[in-house]
Protein backbone atom coordinates (compact mmCIF):
# COMPACT_ATOMS: atom_id res chain seq x y z
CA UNK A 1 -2.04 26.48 -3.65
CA UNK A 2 -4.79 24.72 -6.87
CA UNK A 3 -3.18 21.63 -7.76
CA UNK A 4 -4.62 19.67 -10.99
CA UNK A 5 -4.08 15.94 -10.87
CA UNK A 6 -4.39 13.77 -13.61
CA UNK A 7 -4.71 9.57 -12.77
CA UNK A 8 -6.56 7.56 -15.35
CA UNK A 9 -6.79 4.09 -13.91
CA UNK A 10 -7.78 2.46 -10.38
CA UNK A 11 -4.14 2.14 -9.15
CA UNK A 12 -3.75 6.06 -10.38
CA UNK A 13 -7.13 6.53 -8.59
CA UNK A 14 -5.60 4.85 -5.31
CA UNK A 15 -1.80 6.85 -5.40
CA UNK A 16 -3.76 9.80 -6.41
CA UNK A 17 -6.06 9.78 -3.01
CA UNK A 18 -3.21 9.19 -0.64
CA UNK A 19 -1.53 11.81 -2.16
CA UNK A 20 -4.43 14.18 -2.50
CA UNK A 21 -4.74 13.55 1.76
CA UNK A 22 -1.12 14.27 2.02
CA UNK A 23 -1.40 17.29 0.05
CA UNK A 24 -3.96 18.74 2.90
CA UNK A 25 -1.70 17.75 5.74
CA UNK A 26 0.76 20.08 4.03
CA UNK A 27 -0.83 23.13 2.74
CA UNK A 28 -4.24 23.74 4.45
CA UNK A 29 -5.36 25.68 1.91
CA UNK A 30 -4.61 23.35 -0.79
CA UNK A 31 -7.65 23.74 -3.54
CA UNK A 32 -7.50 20.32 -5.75
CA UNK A 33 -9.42 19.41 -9.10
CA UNK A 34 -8.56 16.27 -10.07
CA UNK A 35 -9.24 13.22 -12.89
CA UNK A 36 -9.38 10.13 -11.20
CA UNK A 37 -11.88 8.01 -9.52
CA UNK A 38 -14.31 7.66 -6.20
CA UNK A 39 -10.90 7.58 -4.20
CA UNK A 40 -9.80 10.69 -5.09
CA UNK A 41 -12.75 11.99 -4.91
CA UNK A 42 -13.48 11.05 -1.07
CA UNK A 43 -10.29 12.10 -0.35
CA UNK A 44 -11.18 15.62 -1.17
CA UNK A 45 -10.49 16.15 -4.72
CA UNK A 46 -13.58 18.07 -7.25
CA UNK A 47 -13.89 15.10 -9.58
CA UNK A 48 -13.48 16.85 -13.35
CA UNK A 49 -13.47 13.73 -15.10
CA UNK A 50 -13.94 9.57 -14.27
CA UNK A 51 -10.95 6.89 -15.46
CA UNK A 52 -13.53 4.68 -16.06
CA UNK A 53 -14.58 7.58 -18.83
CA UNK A 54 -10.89 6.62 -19.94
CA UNK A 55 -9.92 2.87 -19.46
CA UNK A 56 -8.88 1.25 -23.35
CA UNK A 57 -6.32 -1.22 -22.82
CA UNK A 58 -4.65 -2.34 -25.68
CA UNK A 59 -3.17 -0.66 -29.47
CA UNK A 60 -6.61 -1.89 -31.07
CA UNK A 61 -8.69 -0.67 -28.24
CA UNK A 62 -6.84 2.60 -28.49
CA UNK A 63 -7.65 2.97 -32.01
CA UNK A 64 -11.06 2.43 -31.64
CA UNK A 65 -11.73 5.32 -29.09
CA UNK A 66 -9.60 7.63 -30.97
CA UNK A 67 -12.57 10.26 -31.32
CA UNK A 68 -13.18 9.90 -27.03
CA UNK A 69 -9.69 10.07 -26.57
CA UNK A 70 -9.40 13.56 -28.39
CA UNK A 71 -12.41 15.12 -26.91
CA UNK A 72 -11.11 14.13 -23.54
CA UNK A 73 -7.51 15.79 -24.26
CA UNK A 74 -9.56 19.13 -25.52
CA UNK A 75 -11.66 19.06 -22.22
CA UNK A 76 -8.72 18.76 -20.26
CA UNK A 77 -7.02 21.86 -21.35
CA UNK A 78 -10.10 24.27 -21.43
CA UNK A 79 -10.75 22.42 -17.68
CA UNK A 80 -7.14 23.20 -16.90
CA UNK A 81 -7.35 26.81 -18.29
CA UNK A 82 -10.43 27.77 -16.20
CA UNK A 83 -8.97 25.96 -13.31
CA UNK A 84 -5.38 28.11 -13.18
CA UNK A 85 -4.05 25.71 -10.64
CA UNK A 86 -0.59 26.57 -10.18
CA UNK A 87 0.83 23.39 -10.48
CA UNK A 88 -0.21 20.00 -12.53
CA UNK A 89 0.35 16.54 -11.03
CA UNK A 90 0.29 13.56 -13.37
CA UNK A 91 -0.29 10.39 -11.53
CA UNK A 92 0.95 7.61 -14.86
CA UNK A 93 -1.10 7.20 -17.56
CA UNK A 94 1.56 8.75 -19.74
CA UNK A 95 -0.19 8.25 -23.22
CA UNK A 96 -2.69 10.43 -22.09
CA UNK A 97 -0.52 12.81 -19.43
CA UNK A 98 2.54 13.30 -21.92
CA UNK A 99 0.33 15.23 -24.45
CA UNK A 100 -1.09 17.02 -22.07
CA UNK A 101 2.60 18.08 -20.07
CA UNK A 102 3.73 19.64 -23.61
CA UNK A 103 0.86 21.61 -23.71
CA UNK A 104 0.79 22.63 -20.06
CA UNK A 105 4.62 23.59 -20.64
CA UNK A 106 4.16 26.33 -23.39
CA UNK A 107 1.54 27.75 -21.78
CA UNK A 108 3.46 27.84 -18.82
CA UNK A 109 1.97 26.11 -16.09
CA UNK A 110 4.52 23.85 -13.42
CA UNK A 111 4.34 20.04 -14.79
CA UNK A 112 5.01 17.44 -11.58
CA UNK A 113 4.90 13.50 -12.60
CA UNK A 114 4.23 11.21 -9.69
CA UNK A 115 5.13 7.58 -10.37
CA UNK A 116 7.06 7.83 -13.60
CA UNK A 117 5.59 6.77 -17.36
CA UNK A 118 6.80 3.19 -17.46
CA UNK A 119 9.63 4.44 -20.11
CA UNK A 120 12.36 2.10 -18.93
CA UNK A 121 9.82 -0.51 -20.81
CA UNK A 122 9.45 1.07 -23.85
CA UNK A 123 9.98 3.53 -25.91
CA UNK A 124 12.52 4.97 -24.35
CA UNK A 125 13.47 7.80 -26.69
CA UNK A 126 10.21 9.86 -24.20
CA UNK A 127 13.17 10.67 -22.29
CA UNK A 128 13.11 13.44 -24.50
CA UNK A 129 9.81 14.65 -24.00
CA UNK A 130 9.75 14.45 -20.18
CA UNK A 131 13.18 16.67 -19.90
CA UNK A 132 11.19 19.11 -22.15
CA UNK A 133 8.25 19.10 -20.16
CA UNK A 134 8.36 17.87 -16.75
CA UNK A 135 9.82 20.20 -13.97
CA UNK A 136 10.06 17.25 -11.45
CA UNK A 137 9.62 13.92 -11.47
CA UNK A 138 9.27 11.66 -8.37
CA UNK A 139 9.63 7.61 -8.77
CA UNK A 140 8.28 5.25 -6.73
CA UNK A 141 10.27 2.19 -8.17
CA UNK A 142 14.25 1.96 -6.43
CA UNK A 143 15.55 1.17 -10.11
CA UNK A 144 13.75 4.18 -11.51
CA UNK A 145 16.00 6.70 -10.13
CA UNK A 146 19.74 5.10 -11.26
CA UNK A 147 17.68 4.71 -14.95
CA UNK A 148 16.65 8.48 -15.13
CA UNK A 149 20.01 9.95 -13.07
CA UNK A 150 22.87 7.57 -14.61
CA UNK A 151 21.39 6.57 -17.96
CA UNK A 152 19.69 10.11 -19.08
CA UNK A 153 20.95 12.79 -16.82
CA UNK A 154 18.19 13.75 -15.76
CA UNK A 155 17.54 14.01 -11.75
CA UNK A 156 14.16 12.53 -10.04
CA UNK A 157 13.04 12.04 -6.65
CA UNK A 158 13.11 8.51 -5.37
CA UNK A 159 9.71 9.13 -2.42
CA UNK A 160 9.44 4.86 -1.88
CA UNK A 161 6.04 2.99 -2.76
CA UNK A 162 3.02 4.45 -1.44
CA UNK A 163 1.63 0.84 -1.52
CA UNK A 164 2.89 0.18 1.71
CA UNK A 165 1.18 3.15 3.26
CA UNK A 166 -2.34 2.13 1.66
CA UNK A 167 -2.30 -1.39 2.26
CA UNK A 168 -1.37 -0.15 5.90
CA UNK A 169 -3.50 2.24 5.94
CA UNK A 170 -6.57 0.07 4.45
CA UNK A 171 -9.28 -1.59 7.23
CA UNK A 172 -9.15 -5.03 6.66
CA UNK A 173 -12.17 -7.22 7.47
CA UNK A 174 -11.82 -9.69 10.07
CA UNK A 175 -11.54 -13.43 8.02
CA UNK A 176 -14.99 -14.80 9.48
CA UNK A 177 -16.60 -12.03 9.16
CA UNK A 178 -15.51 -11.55 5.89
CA UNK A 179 -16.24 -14.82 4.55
CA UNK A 180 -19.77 -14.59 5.87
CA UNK A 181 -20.65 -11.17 4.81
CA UNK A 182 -19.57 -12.34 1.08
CA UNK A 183 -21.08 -15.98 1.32
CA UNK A 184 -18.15 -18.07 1.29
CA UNK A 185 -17.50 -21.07 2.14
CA UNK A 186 -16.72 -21.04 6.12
CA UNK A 187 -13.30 -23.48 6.07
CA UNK A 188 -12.22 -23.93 2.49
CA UNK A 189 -9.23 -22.12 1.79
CA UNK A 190 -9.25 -19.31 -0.90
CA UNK A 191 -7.96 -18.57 -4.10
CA UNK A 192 -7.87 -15.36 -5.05
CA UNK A 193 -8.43 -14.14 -8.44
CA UNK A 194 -7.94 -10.74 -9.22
CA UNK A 195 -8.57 -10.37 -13.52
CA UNK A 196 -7.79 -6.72 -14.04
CA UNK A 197 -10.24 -3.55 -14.16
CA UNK A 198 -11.42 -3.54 -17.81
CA UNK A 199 -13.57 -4.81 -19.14
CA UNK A 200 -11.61 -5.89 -21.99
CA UNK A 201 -9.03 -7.48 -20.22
CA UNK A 202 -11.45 -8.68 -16.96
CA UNK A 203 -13.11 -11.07 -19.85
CA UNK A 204 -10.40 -12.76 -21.32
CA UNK A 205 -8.32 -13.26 -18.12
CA UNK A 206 -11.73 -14.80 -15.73
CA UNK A 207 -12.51 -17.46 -18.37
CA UNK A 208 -9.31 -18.97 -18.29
CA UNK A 209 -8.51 -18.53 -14.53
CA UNK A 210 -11.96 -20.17 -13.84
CA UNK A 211 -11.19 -23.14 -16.50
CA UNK A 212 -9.20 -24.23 -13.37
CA UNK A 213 -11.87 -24.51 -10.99
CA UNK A 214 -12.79 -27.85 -10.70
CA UNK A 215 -9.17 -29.62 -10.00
CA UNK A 216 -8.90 -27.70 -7.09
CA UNK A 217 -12.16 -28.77 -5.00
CA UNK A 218 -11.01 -28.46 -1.85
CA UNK A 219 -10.03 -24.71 -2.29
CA UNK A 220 -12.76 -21.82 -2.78
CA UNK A 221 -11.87 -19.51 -5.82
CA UNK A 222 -13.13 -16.07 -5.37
CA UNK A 223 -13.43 -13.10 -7.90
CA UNK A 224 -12.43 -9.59 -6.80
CA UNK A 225 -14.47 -6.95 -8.25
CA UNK A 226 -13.17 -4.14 -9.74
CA UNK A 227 -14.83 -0.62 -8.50
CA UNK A 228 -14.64 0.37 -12.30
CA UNK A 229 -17.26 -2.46 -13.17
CA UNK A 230 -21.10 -2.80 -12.20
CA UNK A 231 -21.47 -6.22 -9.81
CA UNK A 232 -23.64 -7.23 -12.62
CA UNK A 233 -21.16 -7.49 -15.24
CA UNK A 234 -19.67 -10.72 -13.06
CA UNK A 235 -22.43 -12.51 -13.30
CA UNK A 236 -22.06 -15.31 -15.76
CA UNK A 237 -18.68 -16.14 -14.31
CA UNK A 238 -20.17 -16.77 -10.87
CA UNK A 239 -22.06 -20.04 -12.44
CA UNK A 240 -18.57 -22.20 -12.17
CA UNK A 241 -18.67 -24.58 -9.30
CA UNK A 242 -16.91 -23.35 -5.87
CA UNK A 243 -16.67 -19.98 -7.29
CA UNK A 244 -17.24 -16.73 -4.97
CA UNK A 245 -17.26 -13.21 -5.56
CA UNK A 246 -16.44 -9.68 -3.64
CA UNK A 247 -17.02 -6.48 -4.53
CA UNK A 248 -14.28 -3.66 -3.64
CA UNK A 249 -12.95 -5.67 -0.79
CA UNK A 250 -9.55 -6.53 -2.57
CA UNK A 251 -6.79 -6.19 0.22
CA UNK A 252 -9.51 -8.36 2.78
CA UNK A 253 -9.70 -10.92 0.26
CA UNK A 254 -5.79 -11.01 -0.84
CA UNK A 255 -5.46 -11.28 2.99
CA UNK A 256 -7.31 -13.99 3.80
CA UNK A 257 -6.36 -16.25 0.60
CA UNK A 258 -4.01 -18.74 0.34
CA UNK A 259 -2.66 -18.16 -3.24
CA UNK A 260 -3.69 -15.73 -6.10
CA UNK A 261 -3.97 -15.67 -9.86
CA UNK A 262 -3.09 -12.01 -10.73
CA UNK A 263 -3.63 -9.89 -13.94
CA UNK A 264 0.04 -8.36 -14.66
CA UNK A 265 -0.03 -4.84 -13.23
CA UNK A 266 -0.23 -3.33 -9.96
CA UNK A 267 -1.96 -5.97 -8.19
CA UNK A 268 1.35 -8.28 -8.59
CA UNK A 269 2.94 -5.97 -5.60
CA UNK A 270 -0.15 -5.73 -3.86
CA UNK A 271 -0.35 -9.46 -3.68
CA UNK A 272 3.02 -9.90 -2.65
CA UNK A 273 2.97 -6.92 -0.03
CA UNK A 274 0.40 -9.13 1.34
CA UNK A 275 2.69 -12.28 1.45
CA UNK A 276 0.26 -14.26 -0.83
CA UNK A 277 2.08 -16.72 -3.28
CA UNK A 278 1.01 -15.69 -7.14
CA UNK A 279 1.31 -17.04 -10.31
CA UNK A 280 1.21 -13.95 -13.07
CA UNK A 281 -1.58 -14.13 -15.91
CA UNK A 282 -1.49 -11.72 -18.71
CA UNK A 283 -3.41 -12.30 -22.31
CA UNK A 284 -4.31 -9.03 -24.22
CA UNK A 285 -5.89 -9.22 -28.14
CA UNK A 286 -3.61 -10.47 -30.39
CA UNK A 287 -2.33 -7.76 -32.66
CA UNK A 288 -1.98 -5.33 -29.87
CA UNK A 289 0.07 -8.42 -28.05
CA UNK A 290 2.48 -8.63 -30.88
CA UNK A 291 2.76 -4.66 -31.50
CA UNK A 292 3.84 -4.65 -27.60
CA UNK A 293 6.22 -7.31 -27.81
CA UNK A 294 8.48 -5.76 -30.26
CA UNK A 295 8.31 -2.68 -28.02
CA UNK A 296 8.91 -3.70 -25.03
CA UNK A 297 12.59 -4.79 -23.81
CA UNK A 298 11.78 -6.17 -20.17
CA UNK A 299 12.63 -9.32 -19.15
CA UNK A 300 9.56 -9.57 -16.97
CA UNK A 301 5.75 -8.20 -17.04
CA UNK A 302 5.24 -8.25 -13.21
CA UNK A 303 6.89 -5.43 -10.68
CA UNK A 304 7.49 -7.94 -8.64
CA UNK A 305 10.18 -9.78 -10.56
CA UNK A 306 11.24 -6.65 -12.41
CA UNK A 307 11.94 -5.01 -8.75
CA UNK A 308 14.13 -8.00 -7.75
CA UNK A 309 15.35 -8.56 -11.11
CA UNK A 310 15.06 -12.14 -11.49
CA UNK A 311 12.64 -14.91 -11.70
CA UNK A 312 10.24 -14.72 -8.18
CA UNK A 313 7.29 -15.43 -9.37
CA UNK A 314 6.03 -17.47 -12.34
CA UNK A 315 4.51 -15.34 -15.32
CA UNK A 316 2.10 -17.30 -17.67
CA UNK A 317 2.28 -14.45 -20.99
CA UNK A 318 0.09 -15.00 -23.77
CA UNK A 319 0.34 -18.45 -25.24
CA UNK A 320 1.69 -19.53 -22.36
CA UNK A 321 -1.50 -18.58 -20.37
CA UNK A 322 -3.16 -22.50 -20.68
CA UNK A 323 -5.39 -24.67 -18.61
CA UNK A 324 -2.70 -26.88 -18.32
CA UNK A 325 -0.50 -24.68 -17.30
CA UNK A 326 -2.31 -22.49 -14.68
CA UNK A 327 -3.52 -25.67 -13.18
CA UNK A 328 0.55 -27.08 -13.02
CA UNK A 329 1.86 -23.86 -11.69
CA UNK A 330 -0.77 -23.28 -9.11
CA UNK A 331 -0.41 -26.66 -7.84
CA UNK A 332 3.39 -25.10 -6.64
CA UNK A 333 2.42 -22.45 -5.03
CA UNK A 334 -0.13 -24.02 -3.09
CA UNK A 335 2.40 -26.05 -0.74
CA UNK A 336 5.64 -27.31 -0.89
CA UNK A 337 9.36 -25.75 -1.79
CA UNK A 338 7.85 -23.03 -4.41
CA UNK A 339 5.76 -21.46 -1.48
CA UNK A 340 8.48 -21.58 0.70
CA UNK A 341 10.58 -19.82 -1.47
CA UNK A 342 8.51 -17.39 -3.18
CA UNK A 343 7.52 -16.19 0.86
CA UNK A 344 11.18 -15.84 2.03
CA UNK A 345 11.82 -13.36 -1.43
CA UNK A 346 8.61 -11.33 -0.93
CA UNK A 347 10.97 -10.14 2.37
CA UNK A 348 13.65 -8.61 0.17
CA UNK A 349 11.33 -7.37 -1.99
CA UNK A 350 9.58 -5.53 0.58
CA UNK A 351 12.94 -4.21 2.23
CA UNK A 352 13.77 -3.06 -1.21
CA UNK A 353 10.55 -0.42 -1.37
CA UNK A 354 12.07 2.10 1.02
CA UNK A 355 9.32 2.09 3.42
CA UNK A 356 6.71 4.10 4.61
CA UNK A 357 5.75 7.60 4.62
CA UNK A 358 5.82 7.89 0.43
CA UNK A 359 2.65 10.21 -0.20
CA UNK A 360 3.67 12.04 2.45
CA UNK A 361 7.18 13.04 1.09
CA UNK A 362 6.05 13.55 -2.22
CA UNK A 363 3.67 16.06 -1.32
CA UNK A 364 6.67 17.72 0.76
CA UNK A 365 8.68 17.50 -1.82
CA UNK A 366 5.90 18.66 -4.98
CA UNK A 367 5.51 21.79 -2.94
CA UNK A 368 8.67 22.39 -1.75
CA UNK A 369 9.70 22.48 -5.02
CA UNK A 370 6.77 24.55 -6.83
């Protein structure tokens, strides 16, 4: 079968390759075109378009790529239309993937959503539009699938997180080797930071992680690069004191750290799949900041906590996101009762994921049901 995938971040780009090899391992003669990233690209998918062509994070950010944003959508559908792939897979991304499901529907090509738009956060009422134009929809999230069946009727496939197969599935650098490849230091134990993958958010989030840098001198605090950014843009922030950096060598670096100061997203249950005690940093522009707030019902920002549904890891939102108090809660995590604690519920969380094997058996599943 020609399957279309659509991902339009790194954590998209990730799902989207695992997927894309368990797509092969089902039908041989699978023929995929894809949006996405290097991943999905190495893992056998003809590249159409790059996320980083797509990245804006924020309402104001949005706004200002409106024009991009609309000749991306048009390319997409003439891309799709000389493609005739008989089914579409959309990996997220739903501001982007939504519009172009309702188009794919009435001209009659098979939507598929893998890992669901986060709608259960806000603005709910898509329900509507998914029903209309999704044929099948398979969650990754165990909450995901009482929200969609009990709440809104409408049925989904619960596959488990494909996390778990990727971080498995990754080749981790041994830890001296690692620290000497990347020029750290040799015994000093390390602090990860990972600040996002745009470049929007990457520069407000490093500035204030790195404000912390000198109270901890006995600890190493190393950047992890995003693939979506140029080494070079991570320059100026590598003048702090005891500050390192690596370059697409994430899930080495989260193992080998002692704590991490995560951007709120997908790297807060990559972090804890790795058993790495995290405080949760989030600080977007302003207006879009107090758009999303009236938008959003959550409790929480991080998977993590929003998994277990309760406080598991400290989130630092917005105003809250201080010198002060980054240098306060890291200090907790670092030893003592916190640590302790926070380690012991990354077990249930993990034991709450349904295991492994979740690319695989949504690819069984997508073309089982096409």
């Amino acid at each position: 079968m020609k399957y279309y995938i659509i991902a339009g971040e790194a954590s998209g780009d990730l799902h989207g390759s695992n997927l894309i090899k368990a797509l092969k391992i089902e039908d041989e003669k699978a023929q995929i075109r894809c949006w996405g990233g290097d991943l999905m690209q190495k893992a056998g998918g003809e590249l159409a378009k790059h996320y980083k062509d797509m990245a804006f994070m924020g309402f104001l950010e949005v706004l200002k790529n409106i024009p991009t944003i609309f000749k991306n959508i048009a390319f997409c559908k003439e891309d799709i239309q000389k493609f005739a792939p008989d089914l579409i897979i959309f990996i997220d991304f739903s501001g982007f993937n939504l519009r172009i499901a309702k188009w794919a529907k009435k001209n009659n090509f098979t939507t598929n959503y893998y890992i669901s738009p986060q709608i259960w956060a806000s603005r709910e009422g898509r329900i509507e539009k998914i029903k209309r134009d999704i044929d099948a929809m398979y969650v990754i999230l165990p909450f995901e699938k009482e929200f969609y069946e009990k709440k809104h009727n409408y049925p989904v496939h619960f596959v488990g997180h494909p996390l778990i197969d990727a971080i498995e599935n990754t080749k981790i650098v041994d830890e001296p080797t690692f620290r000497k490849e990347n020029g750290l230091d040799s015994k000093k134990p390390l602090i990860a930071l990972l600040p996002g993958s745009r470049k929007q958010e990457v520069q407000k989030m490093l500035h204030i992680m790195l404000s912390i840098s000198d109270d901890f001198p006995n600890y190493q605090f190393v950047i992890a690069g995003a693939p979506s950014l140029p080494n070079d843009f991570y320059a100026s922030f590598l003048k702090e004191n005891n500050v390192g950096y690596v370059s697409n060598q994430t899930y080495s670096l989260l193992k080998h750290s002692h704590a991490a100061l995560v951007t709120s997203g997908t790297a807060t249950l990559e972090t804890a799949l790795f058993g790495i005690p995290q405080v949760v940093c989030y600080k977007g522009n302003w207006i879009s900041y107090q758009i999303a707030k009236r938008i959003i019902t959550l409790d929480f920002i991080s998977l993590v906590n929003l998994i277990m549904d309760r406080e598991v890891v400290k989130e630092l939102i917005q105003s809250d996101l201080t010198t002060s108090n980054l240098k306060t809660e890291l200090s907790k995590i670092i030893e003592g009762n916190d640590r302790d604690r926070i380690l012991e519920d990354y077990k249930l969380l993990k034991n709450k994921l349904g295991g492994k094997g979740a690319s695989q058996l949504a690819a069984k599943l997508i073309i089982e049901n096409a």
